[in-house]
C-alpha atoms as a PDB file:
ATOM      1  CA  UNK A   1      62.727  -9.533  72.757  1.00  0.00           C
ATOM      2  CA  UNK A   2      62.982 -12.660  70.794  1.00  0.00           C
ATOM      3  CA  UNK A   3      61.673 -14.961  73.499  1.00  0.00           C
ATOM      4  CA  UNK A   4      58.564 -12.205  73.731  1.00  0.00           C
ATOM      5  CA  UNK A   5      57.849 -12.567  69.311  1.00  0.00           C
ATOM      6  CA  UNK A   6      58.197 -16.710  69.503  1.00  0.00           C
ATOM      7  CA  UNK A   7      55.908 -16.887  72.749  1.00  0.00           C
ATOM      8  CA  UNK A   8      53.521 -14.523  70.735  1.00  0.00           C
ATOM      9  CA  UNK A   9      53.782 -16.672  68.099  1.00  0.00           C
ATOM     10  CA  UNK A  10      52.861 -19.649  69.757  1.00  0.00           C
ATOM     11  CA  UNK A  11      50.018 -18.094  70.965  1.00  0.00           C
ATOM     12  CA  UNK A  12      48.859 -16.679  67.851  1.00  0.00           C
ATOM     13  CA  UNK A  13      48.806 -20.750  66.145  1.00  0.00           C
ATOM     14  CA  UNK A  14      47.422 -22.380  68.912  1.00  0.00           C
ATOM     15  CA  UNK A  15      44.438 -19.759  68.953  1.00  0.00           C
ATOM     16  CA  UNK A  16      44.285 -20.114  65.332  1.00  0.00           C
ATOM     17  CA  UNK A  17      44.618 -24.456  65.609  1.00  0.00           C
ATOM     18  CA  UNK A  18      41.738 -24.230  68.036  1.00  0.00           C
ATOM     19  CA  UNK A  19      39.744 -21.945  65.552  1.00  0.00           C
ATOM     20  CA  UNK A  20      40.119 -24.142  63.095  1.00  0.00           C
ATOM     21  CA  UNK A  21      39.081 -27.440  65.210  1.00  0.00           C
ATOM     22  CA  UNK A  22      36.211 -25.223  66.307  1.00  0.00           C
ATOM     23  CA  UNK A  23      35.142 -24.546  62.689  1.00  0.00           C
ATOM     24  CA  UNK A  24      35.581 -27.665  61.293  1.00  0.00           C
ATOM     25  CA  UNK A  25      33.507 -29.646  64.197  1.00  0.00           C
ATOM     26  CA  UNK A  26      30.495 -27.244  63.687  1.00  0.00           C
ATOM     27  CA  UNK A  27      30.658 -27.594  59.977  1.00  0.00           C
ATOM     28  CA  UNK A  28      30.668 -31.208  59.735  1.00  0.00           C
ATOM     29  CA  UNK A  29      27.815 -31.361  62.261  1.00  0.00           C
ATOM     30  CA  UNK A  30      25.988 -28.594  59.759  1.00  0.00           C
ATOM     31  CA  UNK A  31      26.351 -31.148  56.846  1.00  0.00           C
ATOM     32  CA  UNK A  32      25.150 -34.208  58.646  1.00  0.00           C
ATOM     33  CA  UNK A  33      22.136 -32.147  59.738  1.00  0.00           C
ATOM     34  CA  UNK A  34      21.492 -30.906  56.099  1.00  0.00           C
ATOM     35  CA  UNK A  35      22.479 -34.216  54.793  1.00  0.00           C
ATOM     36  CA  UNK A  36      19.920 -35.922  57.189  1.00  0.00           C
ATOM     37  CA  UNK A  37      17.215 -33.173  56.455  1.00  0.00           C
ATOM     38  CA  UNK A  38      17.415 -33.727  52.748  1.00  0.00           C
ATOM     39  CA  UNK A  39      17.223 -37.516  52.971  1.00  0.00           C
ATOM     40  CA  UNK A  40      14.316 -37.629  55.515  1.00  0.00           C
ATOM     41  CA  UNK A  41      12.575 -35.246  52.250  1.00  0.00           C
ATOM     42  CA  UNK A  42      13.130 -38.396  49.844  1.00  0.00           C
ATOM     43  CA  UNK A  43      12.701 -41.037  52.089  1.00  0.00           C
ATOM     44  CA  UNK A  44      15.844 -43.010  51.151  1.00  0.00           C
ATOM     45  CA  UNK A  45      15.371 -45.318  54.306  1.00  0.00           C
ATOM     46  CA  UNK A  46      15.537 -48.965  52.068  1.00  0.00           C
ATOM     47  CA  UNK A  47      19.019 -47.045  51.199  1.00  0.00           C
ATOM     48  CA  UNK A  48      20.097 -46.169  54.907  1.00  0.00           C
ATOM     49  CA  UNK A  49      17.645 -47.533  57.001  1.00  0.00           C
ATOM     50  CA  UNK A  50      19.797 -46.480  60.081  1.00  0.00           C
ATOM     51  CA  UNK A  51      18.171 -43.187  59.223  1.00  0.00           C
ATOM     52  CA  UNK A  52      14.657 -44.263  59.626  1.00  0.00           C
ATOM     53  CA  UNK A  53      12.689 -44.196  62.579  1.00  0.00           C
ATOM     54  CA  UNK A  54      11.112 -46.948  65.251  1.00  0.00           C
ATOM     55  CA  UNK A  55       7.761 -45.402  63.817  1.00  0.00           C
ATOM     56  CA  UNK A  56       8.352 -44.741  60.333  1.00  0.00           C
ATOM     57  CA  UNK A  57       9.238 -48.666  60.382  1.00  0.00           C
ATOM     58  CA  UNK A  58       6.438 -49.946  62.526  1.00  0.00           C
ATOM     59  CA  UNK A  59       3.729 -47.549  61.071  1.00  0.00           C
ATOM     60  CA  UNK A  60       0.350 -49.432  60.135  1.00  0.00           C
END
């Protein structure tokens, strides 16, 4: 019986570990998406230019 609670147990924080890995991946790709969004609006690029593009730098 106690080998059956631990092994439950185990099985109950790894699925809740991965959860959490899960969650926190898609949520920091979220914030770099918003994050990306909201400086493309202002046009920060002579801040970051890594954020600007090949045409937004060669434009005529």
């Amino acid at each position: 019986m106690f080998q059956t609670k631990q092994c439950v147990q185990q099985c109950l924080m790894k699925t809740l570990i991965g959860l959490f890995m899960k969650t926190r991946v898609c949520l920091v790709k979220h914030l770099l998406k918003c994050l990306v969004k909201i400086l493309s609006k202002i046009r920060v690029y002579s801040i970051i230019p890594t954020l600007a593009t090949f045409s937004d730098i060669h434009a005529d």
